[in-house]
Protein backbone atom coordinates (compact mmCIF):
# COMPACT_ATOMS: atom_id res chain seq x y z
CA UNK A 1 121.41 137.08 80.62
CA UNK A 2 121.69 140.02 78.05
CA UNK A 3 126.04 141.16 78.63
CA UNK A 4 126.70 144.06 76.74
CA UNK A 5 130.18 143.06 76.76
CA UNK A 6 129.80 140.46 74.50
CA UNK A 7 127.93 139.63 71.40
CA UNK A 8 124.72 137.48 71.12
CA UNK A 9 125.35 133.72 70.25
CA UNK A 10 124.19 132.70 67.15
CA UNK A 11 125.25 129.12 67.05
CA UNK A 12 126.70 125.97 69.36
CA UNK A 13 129.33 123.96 69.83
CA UNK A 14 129.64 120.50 70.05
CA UNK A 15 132.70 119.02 70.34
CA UNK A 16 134.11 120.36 66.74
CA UNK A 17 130.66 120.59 65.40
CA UNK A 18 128.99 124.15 65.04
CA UNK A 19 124.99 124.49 64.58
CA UNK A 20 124.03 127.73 63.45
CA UNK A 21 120.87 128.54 65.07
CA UNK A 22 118.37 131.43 64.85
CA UNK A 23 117.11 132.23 68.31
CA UNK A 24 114.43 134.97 67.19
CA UNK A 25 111.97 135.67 70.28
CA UNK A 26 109.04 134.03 68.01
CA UNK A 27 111.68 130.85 67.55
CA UNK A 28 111.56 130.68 71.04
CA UNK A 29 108.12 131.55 71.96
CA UNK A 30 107.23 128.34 69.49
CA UNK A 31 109.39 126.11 71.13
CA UNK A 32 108.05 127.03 74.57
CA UNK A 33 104.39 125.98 73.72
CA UNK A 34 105.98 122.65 72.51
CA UNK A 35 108.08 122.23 75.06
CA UNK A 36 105.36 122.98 77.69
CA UNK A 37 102.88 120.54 75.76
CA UNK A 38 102.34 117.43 78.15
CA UNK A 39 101.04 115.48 75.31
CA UNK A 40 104.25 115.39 73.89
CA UNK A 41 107.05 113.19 74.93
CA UNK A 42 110.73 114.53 75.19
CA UNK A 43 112.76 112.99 72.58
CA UNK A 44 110.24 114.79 70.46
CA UNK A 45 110.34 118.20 72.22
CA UNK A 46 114.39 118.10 71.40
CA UNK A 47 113.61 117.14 67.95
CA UNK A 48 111.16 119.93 67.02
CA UNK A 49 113.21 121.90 69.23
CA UNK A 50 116.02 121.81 66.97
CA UNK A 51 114.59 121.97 63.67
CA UNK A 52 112.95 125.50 65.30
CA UNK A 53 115.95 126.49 65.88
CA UNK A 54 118.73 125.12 63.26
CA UNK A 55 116.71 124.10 60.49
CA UNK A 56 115.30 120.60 59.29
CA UNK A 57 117.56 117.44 59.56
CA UNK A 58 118.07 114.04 57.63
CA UNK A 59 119.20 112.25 60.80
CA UNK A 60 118.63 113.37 64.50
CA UNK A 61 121.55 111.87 66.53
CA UNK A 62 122.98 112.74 70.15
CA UNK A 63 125.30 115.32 68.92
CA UNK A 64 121.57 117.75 67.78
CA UNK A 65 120.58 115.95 71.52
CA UNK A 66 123.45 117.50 73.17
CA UNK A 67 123.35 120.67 71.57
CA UNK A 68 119.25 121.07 72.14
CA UNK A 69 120.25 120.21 75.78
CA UNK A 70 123.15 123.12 75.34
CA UNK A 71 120.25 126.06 73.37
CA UNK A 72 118.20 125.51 76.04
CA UNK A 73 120.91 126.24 78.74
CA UNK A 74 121.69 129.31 77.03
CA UNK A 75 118.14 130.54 76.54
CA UNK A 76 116.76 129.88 79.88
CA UNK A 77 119.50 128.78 82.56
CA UNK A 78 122.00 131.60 82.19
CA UNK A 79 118.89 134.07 81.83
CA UNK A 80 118.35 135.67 85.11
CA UNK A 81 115.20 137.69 84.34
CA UNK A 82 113.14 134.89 82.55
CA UNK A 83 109.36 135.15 82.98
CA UNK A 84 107.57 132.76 85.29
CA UNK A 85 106.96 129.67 83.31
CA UNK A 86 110.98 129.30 82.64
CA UNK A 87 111.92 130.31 86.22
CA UNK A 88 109.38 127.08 86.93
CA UNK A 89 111.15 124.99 84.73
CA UNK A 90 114.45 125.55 86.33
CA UNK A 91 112.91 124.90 89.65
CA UNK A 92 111.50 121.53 87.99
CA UNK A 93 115.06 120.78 87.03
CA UNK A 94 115.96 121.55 90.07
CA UNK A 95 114.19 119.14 91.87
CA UNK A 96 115.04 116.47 89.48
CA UNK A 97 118.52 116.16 90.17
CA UNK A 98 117.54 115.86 93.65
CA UNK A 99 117.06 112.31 95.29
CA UNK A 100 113.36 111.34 96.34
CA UNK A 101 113.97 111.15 100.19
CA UNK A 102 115.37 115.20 99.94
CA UNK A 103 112.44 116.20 98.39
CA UNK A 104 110.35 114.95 101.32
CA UNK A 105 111.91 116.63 103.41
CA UNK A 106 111.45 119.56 101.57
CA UNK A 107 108.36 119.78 100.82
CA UNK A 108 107.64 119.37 104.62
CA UNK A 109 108.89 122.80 104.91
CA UNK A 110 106.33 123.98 103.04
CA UNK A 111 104.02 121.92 105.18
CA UNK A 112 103.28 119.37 101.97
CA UNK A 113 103.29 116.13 103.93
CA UNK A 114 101.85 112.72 103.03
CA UNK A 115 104.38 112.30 100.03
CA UNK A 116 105.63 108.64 100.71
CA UNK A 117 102.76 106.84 98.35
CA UNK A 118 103.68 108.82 95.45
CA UNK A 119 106.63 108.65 92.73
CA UNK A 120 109.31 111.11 92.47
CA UNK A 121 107.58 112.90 89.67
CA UNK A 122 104.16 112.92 91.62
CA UNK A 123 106.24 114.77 94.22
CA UNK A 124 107.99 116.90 92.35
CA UNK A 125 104.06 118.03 90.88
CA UNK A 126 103.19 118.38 94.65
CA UNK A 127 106.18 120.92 94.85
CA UNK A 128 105.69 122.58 91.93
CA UNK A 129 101.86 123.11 91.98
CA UNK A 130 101.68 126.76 94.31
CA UNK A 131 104.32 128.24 91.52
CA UNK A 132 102.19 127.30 88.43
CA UNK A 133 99.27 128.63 90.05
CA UNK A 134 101.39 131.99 90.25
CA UNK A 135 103.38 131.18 86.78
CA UNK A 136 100.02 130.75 85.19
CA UNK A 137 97.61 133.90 86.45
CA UNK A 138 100.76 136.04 85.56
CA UNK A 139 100.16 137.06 81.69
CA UNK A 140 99.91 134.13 78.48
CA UNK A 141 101.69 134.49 75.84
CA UNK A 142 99.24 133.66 73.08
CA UNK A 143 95.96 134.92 75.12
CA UNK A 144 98.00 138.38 75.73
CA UNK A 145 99.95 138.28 72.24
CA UNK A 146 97.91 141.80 71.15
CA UNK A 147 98.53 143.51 74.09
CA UNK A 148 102.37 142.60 74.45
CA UNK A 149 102.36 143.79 70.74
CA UNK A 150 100.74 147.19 71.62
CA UNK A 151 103.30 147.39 74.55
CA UNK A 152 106.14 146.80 72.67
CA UNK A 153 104.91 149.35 69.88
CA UNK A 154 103.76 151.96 72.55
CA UNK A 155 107.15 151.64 74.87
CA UNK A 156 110.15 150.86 71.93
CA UNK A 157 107.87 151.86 68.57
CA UNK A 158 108.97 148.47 68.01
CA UNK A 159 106.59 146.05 65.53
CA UNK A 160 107.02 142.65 66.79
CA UNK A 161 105.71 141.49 63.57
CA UNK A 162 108.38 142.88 61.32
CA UNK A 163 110.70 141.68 64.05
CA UNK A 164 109.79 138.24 64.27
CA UNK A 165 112.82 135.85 62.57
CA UNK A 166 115.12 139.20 63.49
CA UNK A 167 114.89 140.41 67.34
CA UNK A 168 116.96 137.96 70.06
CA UNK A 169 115.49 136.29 72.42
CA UNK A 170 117.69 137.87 75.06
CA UNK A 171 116.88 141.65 73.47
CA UNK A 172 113.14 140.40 73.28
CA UNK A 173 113.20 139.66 77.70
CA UNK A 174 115.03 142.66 78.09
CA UNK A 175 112.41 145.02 76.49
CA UNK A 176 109.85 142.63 77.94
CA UNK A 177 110.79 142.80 81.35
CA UNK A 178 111.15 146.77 81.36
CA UNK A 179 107.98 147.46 79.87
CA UNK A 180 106.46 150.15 81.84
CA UNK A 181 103.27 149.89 84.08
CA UNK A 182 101.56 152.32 82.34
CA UNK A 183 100.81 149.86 79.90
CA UNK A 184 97.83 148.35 78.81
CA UNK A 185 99.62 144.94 79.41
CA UNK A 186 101.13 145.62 82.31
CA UNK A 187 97.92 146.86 83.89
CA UNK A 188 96.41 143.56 83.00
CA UNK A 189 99.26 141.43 84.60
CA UNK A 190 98.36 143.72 88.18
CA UNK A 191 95.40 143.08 88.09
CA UNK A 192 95.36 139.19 87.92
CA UNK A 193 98.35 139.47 90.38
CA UNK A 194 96.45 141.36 92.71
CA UNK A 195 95.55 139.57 96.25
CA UNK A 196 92.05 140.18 96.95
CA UNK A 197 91.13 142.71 99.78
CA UNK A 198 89.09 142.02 102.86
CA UNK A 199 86.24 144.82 102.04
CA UNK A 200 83.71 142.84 100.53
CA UNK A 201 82.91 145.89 97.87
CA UNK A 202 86.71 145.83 97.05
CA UNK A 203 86.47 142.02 96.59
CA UNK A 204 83.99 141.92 94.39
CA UNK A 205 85.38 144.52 92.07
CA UNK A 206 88.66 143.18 92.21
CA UNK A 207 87.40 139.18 91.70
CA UNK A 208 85.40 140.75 88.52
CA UNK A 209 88.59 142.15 87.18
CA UNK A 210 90.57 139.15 87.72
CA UNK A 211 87.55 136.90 86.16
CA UNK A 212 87.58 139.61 83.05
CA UNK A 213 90.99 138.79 82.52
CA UNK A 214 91.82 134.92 83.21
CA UNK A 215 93.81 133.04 81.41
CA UNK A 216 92.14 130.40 79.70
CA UNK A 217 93.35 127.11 80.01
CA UNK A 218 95.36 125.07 77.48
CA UNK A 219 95.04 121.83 76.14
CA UNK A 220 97.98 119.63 76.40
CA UNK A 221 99.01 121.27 79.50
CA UNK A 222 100.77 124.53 77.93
């Protein structure tokens, strides 16, 4: 979370080793997609993680592991106000430091039952599933890229374009999460979080709206 007591980080720690880092919103915004990629497995998400974010390396050892680990602690974990997708991904950690026979027991109070066939992870997807569903009709960062760029320009006369190697992350979700509702963006993330009245009229205008502005699914599970 943005302190404006102290100073942005700029680099980590590792025992005595420091990795300078550049943790630009667009930095960030590419490792999300990766990170969020299914197809990918995770020694290579922390790989391509750091090289986003410190630069290419001869030889990936556990000190760039731990300090990966450590950037994404400091992006997402101490960041109060993140945006859906990362609050999900905390909950997914979460539930993975929890033990198997917890999260049935759980999940039962959220009436998910019928959990003992499945794996820990197939759980944990069980748990997880009503929060994507609201994670992913919230906005997309690629399929709304335009109109969080007209925002941004509209709200802060800020060009994300020039800005992009330069603005924090932590600046970037502070703007972000202020924007107005006036707009254009922010009207488009009411509408597909609108619930769906009971007048049939109503419904139909409000279902068209919603289908006019989906978000399109990913491959690879992003």
């Amino acid at each position: 979370m943005l302190n404006l007591k102290c100073s942005l980080e700029n680099s980590i720690m590792i025992g005595e080793i420091e990795y300078r880092a550049n943790f630009s919103f667009d930095n960030v915004l590419k490792w999300i997609e990766i990170r969020d990629d299914e197809t990918f497995s995770d020694e290579y998400k922390l790989l391509e993680g750091f090289r986003i974010f410190c630069g290419e390396v001869a030889e990936f050892d556990q000190n760039k592991i731990a300090a990966m680990i450590e950037i994404q602690n400091y992006l997402f974990h101490s960041n109060g106000d993140t945006p859906e997708a990362d609050r999900l991904e905390e909950q997914k950690q979460v539930y993975n430091n929890r033990d198997r026979d917890w999260l049935i027991n759980h999940a039962k109070s959220f009436d998910i039952t019928d959990l003992e066939d499945l794996t820990k992870a197939e759980i944990i997807e069980r748990l997880l599933a009503p929060e994507k569903e609201i994670a992913e009709k919230s906005f997309d960062w690629d399929q709304d890229a335009e109109y969080i760029y007209a925002a941004f320009k509209e709200q802060y006369n800020v060009d994300l374009i020039d800005e992009q190697g330069k603005l924090h992350w932590l600046k970037f979700q502070a703007m972000f999460h202020s924007l107005n509702k006036d707009t254009y963006f922010s009207q488009i993330k009411n509408i597909r979080e609108m619930d769906v009245p009971t007048d049939p009229e109503a419904a139909t205008k409000v279902l068209e709206a919603k289908a006019s502005y989906q978000i399109k699914k990913k491959k690879g599970g992003g």
